[in-house]
N, C-alpha and C. Protein backbone atom coordinates (compact mmCIF):
# COMPACT_ATOMS: atom_id res chain seq x y z
N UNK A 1 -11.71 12.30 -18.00
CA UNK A 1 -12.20 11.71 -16.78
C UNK A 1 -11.08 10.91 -16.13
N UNK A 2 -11.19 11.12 -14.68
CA UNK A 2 -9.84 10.58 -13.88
C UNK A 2 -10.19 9.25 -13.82
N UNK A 3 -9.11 8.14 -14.08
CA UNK A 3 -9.68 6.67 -13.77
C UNK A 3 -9.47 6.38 -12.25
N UNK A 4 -8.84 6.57 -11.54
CA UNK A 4 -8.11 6.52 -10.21
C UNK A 4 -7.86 5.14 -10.46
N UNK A 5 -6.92 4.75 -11.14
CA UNK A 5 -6.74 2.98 -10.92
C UNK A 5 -5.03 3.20 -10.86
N UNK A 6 -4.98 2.31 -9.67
CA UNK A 6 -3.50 2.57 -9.14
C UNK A 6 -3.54 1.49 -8.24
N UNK A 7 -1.80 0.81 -8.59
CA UNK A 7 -1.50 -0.44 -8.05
C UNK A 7 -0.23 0.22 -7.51
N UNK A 8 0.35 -0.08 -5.94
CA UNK A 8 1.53 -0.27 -5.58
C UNK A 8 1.96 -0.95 -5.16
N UNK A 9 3.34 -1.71 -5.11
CA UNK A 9 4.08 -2.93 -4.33
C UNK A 9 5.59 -2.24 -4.45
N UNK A 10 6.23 -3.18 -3.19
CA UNK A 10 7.01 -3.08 -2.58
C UNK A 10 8.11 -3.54 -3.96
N UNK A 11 9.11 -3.01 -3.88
CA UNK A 11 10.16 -3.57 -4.95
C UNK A 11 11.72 -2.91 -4.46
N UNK A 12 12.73 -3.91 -4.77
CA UNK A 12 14.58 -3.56 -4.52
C UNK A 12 15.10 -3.73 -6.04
N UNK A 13 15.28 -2.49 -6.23
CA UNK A 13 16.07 -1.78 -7.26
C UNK A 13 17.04 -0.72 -6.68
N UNK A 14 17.48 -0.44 -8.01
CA UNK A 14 18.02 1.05 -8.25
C UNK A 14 17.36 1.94 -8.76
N UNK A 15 16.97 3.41 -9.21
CA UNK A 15 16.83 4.19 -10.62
C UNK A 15 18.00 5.06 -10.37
N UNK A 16 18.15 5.74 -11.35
CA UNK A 16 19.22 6.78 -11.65
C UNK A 16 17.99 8.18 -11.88
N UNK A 17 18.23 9.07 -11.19
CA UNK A 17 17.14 10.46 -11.25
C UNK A 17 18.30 11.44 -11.19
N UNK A 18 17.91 12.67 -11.10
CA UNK A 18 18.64 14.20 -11.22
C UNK A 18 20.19 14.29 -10.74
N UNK A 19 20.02 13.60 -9.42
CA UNK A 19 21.18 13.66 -8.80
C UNK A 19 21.79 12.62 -8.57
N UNK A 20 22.25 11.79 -9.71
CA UNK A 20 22.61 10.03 -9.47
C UNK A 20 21.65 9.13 -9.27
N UNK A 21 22.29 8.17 -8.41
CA UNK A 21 21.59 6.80 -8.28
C UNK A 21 20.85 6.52 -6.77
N UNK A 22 19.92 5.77 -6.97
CA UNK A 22 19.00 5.99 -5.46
C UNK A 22 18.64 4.41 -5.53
N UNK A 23 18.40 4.09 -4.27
CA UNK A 23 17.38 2.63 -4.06
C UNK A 23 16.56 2.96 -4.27
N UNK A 24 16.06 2.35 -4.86
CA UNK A 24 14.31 2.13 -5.33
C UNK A 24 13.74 1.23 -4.51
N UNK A 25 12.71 1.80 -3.66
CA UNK A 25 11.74 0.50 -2.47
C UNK A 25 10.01 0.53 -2.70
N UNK A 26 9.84 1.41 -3.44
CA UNK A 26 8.37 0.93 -4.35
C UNK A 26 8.17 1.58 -5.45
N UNK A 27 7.10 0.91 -5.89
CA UNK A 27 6.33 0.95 -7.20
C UNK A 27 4.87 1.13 -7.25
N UNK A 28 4.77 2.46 -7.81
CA UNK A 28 3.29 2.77 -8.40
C UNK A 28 2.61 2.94 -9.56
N UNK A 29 1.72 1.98 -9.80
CA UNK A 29 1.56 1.98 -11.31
C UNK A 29 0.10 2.70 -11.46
N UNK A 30 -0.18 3.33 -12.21
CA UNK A 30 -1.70 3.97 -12.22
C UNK A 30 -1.76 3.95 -13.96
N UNK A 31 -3.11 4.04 -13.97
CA UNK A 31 -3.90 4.19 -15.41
C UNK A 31 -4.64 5.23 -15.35
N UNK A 32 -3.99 6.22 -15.76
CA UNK A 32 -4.57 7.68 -16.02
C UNK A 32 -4.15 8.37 -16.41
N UNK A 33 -4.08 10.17 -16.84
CA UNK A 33 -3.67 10.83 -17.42
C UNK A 33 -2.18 10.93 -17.26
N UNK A 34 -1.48 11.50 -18.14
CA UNK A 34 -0.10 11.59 -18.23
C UNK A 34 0.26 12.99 -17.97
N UNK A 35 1.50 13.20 -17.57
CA UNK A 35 1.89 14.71 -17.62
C UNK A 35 3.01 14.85 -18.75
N UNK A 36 3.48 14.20 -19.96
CA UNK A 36 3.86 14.44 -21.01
C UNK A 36 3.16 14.01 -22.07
N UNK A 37 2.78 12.32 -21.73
CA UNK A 37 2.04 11.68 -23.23
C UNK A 37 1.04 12.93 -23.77
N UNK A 38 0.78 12.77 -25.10
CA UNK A 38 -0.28 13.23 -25.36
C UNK A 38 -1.49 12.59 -25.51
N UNK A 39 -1.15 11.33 -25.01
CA UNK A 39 -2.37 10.45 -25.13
C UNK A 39 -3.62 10.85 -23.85
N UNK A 40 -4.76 10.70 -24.22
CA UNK A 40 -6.15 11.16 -22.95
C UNK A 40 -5.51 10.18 -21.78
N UNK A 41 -5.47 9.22 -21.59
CA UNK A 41 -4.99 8.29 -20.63
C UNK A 41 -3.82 7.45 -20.92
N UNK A 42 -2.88 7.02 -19.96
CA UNK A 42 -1.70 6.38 -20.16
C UNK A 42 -1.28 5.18 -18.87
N UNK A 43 -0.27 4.46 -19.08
CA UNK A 43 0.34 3.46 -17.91
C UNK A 43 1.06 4.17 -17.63
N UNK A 44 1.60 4.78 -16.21
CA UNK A 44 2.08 5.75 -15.26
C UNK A 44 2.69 4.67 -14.64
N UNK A 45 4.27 4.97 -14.50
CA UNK A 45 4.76 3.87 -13.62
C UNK A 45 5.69 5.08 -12.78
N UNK A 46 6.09 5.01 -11.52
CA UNK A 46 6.39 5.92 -10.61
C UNK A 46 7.46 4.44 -9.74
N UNK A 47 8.57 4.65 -9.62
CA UNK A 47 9.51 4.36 -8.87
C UNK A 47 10.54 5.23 -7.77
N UNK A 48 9.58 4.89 -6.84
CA UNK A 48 10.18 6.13 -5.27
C UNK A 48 11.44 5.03 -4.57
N UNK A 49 12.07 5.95 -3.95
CA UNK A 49 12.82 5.97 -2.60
C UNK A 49 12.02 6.11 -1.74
N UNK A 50 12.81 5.59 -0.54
CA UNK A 50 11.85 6.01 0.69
C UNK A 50 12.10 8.23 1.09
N UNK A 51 12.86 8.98 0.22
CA UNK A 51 12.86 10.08 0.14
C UNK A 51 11.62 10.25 -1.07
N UNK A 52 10.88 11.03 -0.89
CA UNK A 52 9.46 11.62 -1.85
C UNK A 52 10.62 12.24 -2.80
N UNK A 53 11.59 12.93 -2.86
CA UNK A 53 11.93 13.85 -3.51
C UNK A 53 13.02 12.97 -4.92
N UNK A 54 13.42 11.66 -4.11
CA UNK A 54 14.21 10.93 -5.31
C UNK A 54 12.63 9.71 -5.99
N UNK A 55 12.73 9.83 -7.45
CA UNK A 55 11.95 9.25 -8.02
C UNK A 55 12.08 8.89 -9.53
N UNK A 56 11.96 8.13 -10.29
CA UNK A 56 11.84 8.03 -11.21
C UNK A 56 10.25 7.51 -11.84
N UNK A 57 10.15 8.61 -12.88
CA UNK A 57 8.93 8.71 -13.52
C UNK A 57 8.83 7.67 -14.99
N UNK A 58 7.90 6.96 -15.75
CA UNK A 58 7.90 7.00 -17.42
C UNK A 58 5.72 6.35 -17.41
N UNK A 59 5.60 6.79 -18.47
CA UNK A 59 4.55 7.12 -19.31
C UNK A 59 4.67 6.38 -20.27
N UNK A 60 3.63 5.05 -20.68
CA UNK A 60 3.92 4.51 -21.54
C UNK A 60 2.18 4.42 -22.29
N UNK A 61 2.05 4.21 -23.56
CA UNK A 61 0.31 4.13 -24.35
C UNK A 61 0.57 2.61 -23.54
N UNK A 62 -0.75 2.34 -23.75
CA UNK A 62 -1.23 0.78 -23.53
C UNK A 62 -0.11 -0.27 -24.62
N UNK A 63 -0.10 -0.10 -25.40
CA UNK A 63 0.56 -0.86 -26.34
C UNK A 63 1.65 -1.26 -26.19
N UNK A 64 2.61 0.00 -25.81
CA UNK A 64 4.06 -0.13 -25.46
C UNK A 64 4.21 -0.66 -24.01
N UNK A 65 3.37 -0.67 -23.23
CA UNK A 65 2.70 -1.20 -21.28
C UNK A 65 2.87 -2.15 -22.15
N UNK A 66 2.23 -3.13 -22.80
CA UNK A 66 2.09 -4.40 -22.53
C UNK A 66 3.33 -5.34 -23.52
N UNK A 67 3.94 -4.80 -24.17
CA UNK A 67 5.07 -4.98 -25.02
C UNK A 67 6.19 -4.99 -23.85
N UNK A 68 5.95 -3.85 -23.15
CA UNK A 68 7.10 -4.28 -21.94
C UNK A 68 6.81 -5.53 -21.40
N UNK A 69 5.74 -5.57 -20.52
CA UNK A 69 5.23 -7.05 -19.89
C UNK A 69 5.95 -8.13 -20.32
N UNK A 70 5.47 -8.39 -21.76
CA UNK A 70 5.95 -9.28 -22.22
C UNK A 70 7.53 -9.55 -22.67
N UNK A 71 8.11 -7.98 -22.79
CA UNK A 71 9.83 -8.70 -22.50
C UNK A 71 10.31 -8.75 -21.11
N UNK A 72 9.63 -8.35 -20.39
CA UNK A 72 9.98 -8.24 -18.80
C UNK A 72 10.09 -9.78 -18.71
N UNK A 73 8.95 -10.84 -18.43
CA UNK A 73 8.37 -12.11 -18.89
C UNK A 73 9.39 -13.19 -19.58
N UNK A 74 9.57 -12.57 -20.29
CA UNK A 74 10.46 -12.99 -21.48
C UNK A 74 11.92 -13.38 -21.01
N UNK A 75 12.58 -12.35 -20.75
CA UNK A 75 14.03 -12.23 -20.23
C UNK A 75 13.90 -12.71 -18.82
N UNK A 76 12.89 -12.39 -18.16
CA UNK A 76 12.64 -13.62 -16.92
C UNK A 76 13.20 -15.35 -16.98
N UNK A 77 12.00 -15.47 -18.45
CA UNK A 77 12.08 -16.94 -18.40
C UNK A 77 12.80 -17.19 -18.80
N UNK A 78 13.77 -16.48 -20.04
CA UNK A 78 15.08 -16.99 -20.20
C UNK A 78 16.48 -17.04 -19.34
N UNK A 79 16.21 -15.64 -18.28
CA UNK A 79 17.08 -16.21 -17.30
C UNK A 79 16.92 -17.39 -16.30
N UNK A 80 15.61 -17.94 -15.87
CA UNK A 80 15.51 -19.13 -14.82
C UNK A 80 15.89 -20.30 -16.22
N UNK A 81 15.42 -19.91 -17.15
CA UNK A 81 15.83 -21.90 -18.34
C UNK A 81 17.65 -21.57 -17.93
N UNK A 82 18.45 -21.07 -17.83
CA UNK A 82 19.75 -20.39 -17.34
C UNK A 82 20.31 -20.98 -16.57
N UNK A 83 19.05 -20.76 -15.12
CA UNK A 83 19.37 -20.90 -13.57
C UNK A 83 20.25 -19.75 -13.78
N UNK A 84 20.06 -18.56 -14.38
CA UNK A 84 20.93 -16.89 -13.85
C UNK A 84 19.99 -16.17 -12.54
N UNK A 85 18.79 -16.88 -11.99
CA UNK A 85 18.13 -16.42 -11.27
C UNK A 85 18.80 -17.07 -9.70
N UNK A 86 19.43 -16.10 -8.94
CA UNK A 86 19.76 -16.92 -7.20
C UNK A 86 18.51 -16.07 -6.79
């Protein structure tokens, strides 16, 4: 069963896809099926260009989703205790 649960926001990055390196200007995150996991449902994170055709894809279980969070979080707060954050 499809969950349709999908979050996007605006974001300035890079990814690196097929043909080099691209700006990255959003982010789509959905909770639903995967096209590699073998898991029934997965965290789908999708990082576009403003080209449809440059993108970077990853598929993560719930477990490993929220293990990221928390070093994302993590290395955050250790860079502002820093002041490495302008």
């Amino acid at each position: 069963m499809c969950t349709n649960i999908m979050e996007q926001t605006p974001v300035a990055g890079a990814g690196k896809g097929e043909h080099g390196w691209f700006k990255v200007k959003t982010a789509i995150v959905s909770y639903d099926h995967p096209v590699q996991l073998t898991d029934e449902h997965a965290l789908n994170i999708d990082f576009l260009s403003d080209a449809i055709t440059e993108r970077v894809a990853v598929e993560l279980d719930a477990t490993s989703a929220r293990a990221l969070v928390a070093a994302i979080n993590e290395a955050l707060r250790q860079a502002e205790e820093a002041n490495a954050i302008v």
